[in-house]
Protein backbone atom coordinates (compact mmCIF):
# COMPACT_ATOMS: atom_id res chain seq x y z
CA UNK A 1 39.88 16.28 -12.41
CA UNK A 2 38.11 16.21 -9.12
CA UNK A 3 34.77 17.69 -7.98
CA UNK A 4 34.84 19.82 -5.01
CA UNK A 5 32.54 22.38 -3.56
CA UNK A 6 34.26 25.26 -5.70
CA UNK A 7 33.14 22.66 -9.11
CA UNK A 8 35.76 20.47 -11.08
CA UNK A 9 39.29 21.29 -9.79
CA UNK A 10 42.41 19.72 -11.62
CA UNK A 11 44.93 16.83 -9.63
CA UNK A 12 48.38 17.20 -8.67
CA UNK A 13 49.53 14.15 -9.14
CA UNK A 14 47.46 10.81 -10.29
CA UNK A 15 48.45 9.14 -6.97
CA UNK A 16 46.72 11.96 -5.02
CA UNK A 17 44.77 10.11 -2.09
CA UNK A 18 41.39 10.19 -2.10
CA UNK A 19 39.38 12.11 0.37
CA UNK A 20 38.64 10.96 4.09
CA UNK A 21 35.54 10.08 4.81
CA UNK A 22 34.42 13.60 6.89
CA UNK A 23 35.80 15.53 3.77
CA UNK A 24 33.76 13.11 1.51
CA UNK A 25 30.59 15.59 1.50
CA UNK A 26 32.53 18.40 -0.05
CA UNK A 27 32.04 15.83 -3.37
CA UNK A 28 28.84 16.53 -5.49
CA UNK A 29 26.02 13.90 -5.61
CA UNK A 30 26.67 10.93 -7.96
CA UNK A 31 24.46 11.48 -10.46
CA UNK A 32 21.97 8.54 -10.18
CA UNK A 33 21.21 10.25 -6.51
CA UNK A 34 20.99 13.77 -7.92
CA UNK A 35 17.18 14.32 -7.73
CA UNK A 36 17.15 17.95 -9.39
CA UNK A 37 18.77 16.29 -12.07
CA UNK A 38 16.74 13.44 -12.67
CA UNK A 39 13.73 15.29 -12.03
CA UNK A 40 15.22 17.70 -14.92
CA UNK A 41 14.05 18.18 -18.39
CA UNK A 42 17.76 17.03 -19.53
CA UNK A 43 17.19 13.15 -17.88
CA UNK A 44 13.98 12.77 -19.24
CA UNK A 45 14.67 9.40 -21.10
CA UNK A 46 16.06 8.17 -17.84
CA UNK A 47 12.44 8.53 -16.33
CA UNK A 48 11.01 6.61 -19.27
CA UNK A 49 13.06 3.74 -19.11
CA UNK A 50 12.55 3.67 -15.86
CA UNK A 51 8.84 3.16 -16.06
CA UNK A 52 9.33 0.36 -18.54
CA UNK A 53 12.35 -1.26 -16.63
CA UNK A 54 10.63 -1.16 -13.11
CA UNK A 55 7.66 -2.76 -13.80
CA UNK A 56 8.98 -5.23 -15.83
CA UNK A 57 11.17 -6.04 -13.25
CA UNK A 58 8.32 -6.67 -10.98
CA UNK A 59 5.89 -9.02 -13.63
CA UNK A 60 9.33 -10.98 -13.91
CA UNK A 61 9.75 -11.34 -10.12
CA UNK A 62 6.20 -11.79 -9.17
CA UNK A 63 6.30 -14.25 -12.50
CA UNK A 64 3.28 -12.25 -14.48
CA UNK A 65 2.75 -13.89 -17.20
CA UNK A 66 -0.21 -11.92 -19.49
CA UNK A 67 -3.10 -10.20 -17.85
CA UNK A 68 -6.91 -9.88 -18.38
CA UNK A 69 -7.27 -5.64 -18.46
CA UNK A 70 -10.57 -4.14 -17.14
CA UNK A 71 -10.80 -0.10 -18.76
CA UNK A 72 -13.75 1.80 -17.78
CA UNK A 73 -14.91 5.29 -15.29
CA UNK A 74 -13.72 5.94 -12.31
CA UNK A 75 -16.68 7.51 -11.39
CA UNK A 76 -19.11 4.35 -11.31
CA UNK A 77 -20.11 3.73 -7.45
CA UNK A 78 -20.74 0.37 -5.80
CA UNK A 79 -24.60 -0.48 -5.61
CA UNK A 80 -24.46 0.36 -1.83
CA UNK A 81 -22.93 3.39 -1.83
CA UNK A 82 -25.56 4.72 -4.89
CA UNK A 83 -28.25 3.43 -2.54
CA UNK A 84 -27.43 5.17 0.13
CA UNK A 85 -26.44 8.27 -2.16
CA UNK A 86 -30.51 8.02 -3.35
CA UNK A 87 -31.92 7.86 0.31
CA UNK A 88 -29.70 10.87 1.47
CA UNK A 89 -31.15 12.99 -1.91
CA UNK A 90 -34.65 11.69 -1.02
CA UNK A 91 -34.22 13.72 2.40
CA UNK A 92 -32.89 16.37 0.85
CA UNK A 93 -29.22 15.85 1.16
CA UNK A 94 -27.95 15.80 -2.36
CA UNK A 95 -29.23 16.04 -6.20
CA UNK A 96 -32.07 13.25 -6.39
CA UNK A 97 -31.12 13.03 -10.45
CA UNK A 98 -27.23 12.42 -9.98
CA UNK A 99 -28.10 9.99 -6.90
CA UNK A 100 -30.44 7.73 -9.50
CA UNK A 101 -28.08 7.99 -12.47
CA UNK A 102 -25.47 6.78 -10.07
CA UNK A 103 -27.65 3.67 -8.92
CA UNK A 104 -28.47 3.10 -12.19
CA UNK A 105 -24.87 2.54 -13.18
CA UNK A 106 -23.72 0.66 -10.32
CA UNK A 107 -24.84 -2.51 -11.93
CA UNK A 108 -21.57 -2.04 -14.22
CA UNK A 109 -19.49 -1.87 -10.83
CA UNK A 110 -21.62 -4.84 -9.98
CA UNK A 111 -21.01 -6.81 -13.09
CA UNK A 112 -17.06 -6.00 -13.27
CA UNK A 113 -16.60 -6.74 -9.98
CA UNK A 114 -18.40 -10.41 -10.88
CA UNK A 115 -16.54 -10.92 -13.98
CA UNK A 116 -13.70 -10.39 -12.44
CA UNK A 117 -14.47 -12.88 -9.17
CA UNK A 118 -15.31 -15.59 -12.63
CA UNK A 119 -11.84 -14.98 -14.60
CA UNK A 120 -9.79 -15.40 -11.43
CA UNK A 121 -10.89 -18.31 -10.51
CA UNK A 122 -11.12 -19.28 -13.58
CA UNK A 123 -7.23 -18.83 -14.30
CA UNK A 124 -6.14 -19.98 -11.17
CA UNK A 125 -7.45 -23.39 -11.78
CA UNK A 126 -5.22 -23.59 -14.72
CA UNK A 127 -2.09 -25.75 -14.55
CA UNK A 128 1.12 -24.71 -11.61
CA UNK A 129 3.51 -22.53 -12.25
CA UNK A 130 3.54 -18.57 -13.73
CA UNK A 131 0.59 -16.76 -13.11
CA UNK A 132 -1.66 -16.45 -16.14
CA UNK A 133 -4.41 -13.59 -17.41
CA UNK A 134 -4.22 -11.56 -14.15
CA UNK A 135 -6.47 -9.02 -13.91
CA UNK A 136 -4.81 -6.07 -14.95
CA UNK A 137 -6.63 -1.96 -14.03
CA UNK A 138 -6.09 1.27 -14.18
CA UNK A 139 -5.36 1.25 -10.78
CA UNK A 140 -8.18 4.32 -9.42
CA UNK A 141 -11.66 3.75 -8.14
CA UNK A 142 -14.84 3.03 -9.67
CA UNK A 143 -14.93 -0.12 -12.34
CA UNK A 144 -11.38 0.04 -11.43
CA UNK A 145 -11.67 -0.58 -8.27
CA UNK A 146 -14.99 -2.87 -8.79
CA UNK A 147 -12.59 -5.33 -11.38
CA UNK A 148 -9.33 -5.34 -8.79
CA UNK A 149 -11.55 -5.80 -5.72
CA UNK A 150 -13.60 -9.06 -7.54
CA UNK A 151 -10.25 -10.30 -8.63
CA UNK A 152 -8.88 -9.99 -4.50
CA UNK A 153 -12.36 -11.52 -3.33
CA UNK A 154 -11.29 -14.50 -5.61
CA UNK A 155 -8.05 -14.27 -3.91
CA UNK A 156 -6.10 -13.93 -6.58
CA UNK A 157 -3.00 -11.73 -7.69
CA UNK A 158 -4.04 -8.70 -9.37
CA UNK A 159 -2.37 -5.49 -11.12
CA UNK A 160 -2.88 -1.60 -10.67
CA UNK A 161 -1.59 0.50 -12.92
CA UNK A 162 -1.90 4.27 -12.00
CA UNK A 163 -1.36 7.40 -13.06
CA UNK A 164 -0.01 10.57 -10.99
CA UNK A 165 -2.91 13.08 -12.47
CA UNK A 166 -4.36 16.55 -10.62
CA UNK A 167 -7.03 14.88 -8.96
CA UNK A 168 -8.34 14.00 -5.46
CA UNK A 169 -6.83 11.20 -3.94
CA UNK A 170 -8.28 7.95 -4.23
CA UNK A 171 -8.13 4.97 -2.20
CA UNK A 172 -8.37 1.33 -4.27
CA UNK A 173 -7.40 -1.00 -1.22
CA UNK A 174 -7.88 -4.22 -3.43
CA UNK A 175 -4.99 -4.43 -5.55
CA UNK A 176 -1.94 -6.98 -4.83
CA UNK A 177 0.27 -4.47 -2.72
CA UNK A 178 3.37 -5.46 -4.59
CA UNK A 179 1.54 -4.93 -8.19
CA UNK A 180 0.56 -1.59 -7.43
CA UNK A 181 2.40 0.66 -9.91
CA UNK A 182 2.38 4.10 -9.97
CA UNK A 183 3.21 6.63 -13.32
CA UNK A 184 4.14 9.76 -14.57
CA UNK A 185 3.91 9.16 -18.95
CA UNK A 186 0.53 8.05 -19.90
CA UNK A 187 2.22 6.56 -23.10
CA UNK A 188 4.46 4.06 -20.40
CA UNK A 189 1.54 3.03 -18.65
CA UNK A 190 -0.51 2.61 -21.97
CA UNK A 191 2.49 0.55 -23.25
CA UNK A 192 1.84 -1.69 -20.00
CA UNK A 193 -1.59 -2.07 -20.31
CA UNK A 194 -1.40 -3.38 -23.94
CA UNK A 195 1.51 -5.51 -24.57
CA UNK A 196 1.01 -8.01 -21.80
CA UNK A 197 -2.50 -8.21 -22.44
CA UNK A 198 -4.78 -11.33 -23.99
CA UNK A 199 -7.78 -9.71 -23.32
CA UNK A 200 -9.37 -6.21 -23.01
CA UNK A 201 -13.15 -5.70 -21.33
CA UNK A 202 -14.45 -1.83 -21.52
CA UNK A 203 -16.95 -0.70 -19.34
CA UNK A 204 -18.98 2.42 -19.58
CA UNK A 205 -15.84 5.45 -19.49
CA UNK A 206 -15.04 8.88 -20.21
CA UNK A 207 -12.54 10.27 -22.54
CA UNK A 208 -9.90 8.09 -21.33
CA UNK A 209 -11.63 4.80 -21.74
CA UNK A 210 -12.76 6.05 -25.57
CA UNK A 211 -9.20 6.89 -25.93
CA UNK A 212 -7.70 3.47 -24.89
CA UNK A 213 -10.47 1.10 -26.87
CA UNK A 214 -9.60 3.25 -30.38
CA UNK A 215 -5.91 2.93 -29.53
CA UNK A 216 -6.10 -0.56 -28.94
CA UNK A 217 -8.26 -1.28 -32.18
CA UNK A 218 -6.01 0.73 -34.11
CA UNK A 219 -3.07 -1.43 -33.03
CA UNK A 220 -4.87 -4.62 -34.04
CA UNK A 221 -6.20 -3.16 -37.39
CA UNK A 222 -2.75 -1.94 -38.27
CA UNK A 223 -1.24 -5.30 -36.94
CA UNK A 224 1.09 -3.58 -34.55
CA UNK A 225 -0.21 -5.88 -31.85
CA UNK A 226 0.23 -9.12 -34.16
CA UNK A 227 -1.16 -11.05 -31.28
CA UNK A 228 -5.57 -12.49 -31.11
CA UNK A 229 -6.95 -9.54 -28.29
CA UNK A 230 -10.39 -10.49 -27.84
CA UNK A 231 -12.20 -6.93 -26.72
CA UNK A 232 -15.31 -6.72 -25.07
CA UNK A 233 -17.59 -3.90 -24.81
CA UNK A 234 -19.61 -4.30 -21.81
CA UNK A 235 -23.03 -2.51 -21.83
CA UNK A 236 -25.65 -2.26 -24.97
CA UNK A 237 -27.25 0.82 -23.50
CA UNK A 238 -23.94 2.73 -23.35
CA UNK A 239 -21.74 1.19 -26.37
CA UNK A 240 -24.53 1.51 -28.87
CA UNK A 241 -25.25 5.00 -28.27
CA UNK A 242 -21.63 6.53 -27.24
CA UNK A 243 -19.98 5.33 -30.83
CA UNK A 244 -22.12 4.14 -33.96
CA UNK A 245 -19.91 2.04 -35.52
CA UNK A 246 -22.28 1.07 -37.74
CA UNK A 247 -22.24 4.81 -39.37
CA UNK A 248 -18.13 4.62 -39.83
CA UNK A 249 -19.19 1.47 -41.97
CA UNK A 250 -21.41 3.71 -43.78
CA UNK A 251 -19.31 6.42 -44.49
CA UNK A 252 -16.35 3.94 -45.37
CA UNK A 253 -13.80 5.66 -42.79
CA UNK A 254 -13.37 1.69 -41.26
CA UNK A 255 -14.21 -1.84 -42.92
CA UNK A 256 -16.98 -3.92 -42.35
CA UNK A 257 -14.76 -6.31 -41.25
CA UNK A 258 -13.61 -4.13 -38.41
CA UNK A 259 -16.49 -4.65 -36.58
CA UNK A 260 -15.10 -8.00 -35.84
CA UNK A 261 -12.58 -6.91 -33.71
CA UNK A 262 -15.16 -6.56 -31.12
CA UNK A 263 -17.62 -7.90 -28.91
CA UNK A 264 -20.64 -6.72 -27.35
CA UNK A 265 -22.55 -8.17 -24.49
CA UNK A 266 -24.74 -7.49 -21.45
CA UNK A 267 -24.15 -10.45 -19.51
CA UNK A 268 -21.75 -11.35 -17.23
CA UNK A 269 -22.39 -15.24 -18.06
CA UNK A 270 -21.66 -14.69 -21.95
CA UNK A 271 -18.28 -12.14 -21.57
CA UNK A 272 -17.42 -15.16 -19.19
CA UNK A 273 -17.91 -17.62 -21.93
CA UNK A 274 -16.88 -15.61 -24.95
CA UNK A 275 -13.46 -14.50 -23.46
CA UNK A 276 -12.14 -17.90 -21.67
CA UNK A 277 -13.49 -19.39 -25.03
CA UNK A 278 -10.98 -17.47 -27.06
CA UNK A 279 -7.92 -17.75 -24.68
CA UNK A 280 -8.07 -21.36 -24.64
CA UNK A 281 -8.82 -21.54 -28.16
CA UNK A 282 -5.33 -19.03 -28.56
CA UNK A 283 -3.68 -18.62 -25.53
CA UNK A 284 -3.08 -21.58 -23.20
CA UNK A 285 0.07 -22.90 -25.04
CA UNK A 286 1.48 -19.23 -25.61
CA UNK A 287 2.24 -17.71 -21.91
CA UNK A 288 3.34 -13.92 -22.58
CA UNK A 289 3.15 -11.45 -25.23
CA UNK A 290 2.19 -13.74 -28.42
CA UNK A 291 -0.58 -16.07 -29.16
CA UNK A 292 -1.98 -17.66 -32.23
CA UNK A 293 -0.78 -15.70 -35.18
CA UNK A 294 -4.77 -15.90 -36.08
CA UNK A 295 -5.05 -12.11 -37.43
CA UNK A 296 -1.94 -11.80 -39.17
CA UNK A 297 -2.81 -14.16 -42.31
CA UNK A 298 -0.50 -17.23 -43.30
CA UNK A 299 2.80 -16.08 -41.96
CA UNK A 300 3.63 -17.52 -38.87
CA UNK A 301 6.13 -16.33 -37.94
CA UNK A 302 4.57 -13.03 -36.94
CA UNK A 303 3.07 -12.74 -33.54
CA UNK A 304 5.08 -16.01 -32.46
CA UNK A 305 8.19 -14.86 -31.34
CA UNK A 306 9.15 -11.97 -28.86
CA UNK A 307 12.33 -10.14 -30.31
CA UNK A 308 13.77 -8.14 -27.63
CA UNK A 309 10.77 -7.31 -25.50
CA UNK A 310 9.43 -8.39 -22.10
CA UNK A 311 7.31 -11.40 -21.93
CA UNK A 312 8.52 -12.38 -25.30
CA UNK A 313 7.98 -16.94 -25.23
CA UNK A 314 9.59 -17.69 -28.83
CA UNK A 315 10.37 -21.08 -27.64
CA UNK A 316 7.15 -21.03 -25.69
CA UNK A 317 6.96 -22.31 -22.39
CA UNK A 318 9.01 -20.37 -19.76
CA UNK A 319 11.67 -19.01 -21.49
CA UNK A 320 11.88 -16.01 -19.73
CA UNK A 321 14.59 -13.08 -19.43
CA UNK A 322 17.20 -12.92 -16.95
CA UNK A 323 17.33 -9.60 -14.84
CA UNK A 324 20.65 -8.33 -13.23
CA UNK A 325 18.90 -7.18 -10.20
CA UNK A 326 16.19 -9.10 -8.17
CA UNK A 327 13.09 -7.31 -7.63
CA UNK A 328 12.93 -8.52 -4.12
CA UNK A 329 15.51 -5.68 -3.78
CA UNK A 330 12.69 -2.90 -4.78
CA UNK A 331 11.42 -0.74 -2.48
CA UNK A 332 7.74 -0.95 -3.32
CA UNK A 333 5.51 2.03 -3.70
CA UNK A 334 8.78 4.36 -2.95
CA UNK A 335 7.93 6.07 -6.57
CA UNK A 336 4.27 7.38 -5.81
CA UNK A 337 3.68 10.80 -5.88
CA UNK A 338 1.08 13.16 -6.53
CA UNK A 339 3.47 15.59 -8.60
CA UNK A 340 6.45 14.23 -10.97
CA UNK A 341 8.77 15.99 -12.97
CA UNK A 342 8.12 17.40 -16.40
């Protein structure tokens, strides 16, 4: 059988030649260059593997080790821009209300972007070879934007991860071009936020930050992530107010123990301290995926092997997996897209 432009037409004979090269467009597209099919509901796997083969393709080229991941609004502005958003209101350009709220949360932007500046230099200092706890976003603007743009003023590597959503287009100039990764499945980009991760730090957020910090601590109460993740919530005024942990103690929906998987500060200075603290304390000798079995009990060997995923160090140091194409043959950024199949 042979496909022409009438469809699949039968041979005459199984030495019949093959067709010249100006008769070669009357063949359908091969099916890996078929865009209404891969866009289709039908190759729909295909899309998902994709997102988890492409990027992991990239960490292995650009030799990403684990990452530090900031989570917060996108909405926060820089202290500048708020400023200047309070002096237009004050002449009359603008809701004087909004423009003060907005000042008044710029010192998060402020304080990510510093945190940020801290653990880059911080892990570049540590010994040659793979990159280590890169800061890791969501890729979009505000404490996004704040956390990748502190991590390029330290001049270090850093990792976007967006998401193709309905909303105006954004500009976040600070991430490292090559780690800028665009996606269609929130679940695929979730997956890449988490499982390189040694450390998460929430900022003040909407829905979507609430929804990543309570699927993160669910993982690590139901040991799916087997691995130490210390999490930090950044911001008394906003944490203590937004969930009352405290009150799912009470009502015995979580254990008091729970609260442990958690850390709340207001300073810059202490997340500083509190998070390098627990990543050399668990993390130095175990590049990738694991660390210190610490919250798994007595059984070690959960949380200090790999299996079959990326970033997975069983024998530690740099064993890494092989990939049958180079990402130096990507064509970065040729996936973004406002719009992406179903």
């Amino acid at each position: 059988m042979v496909m022409s432009a009438h469809g699949w037409m039968p041979t005459e004979t199984r030495n019949e030649r093959r067709p010249s090269a100006a008769s070669r467009h009357l063949w359908g597209p091969k099916a890996y260059e078929n865009l209404d099919f891969l866009k289709s509901r039908n190759a729909r796997s295909l899309r998902i593997l994709s997102e988890y083969l492409e990027p992991l393709s990239r960490f292995e080229h650009y030799e990403i080790d684990d990452t530090i991941v900031f989570m917060a609004s996108a909405r926060l502005k820089p202290a500048d821009d708020a400023a200047a958003m309070v002096k237009a209101a004050e002449a009359g350009e603008g809701d004087l209300e909004t423009a003060r709220q907005a000042e008044r949360m710029s010192v998060y932007y402020e304080a990510a972007r510093e945190l940020a500046f801290k653990l880059t230099g911080w892990s570049k200092a540590l010994e040659e070879g793979h990159r280590r706890f890169v800061i890791c976003t969501g890729g979009g603007p505000g404490i996004m934007e704040a956390a990748n743009r502190g991590a390029s003023e330290a001049k270090g590597t850093n990792i976007g991860l967006t998401i193709s959503i309905p909303a105006e287009e954004f500009d976040n100039p600070h991430i490292s071009r090559e780690l800028n990764l665009v996606f269609h499945y929130f679940f695929m980009r979730k997956f890449w936020f988490t499982y390189p991760a040694k450390a998460v730090i929430l900022f003040p957020g909407g829905f979507g930050t609430l929804d990543e910090l309570f699927e993160i601590l669910t993982l690590i109460q139901t040991q799916k992530i087997k691995k130490r993740v210390p999490i930090v919530l950044f911001g008394h005024a906003f944490w203590d107010r937004v969930i009352d942990m405290d009150t799912l103690v009470e009502f015995g929906t979580i254990s008091p123990e729970d609260l442990n998987l958690f850390y709340r500060t207001d300073s810059v200075d202490d997340a500083y301290d509190y998070i390098t603290r627990e990543l050399i304390a668990h993390d130095l000798d175990a590049p990738g995926s694991i660390s210190d079995p610490v919250l798994v009990g007595e059984r070690p060997d959960i949380g200090n092997h790999g299996g079959d995923f990326p970033f997975g160090q069983g024998h530690r140091r740099h064993h890494r997996m092989r990939l049958a194409q180079p990402a130096a043959q990507l064509r970065i950024g040729q996936f973004r897209t406002s719009q992406g199949p179903e």
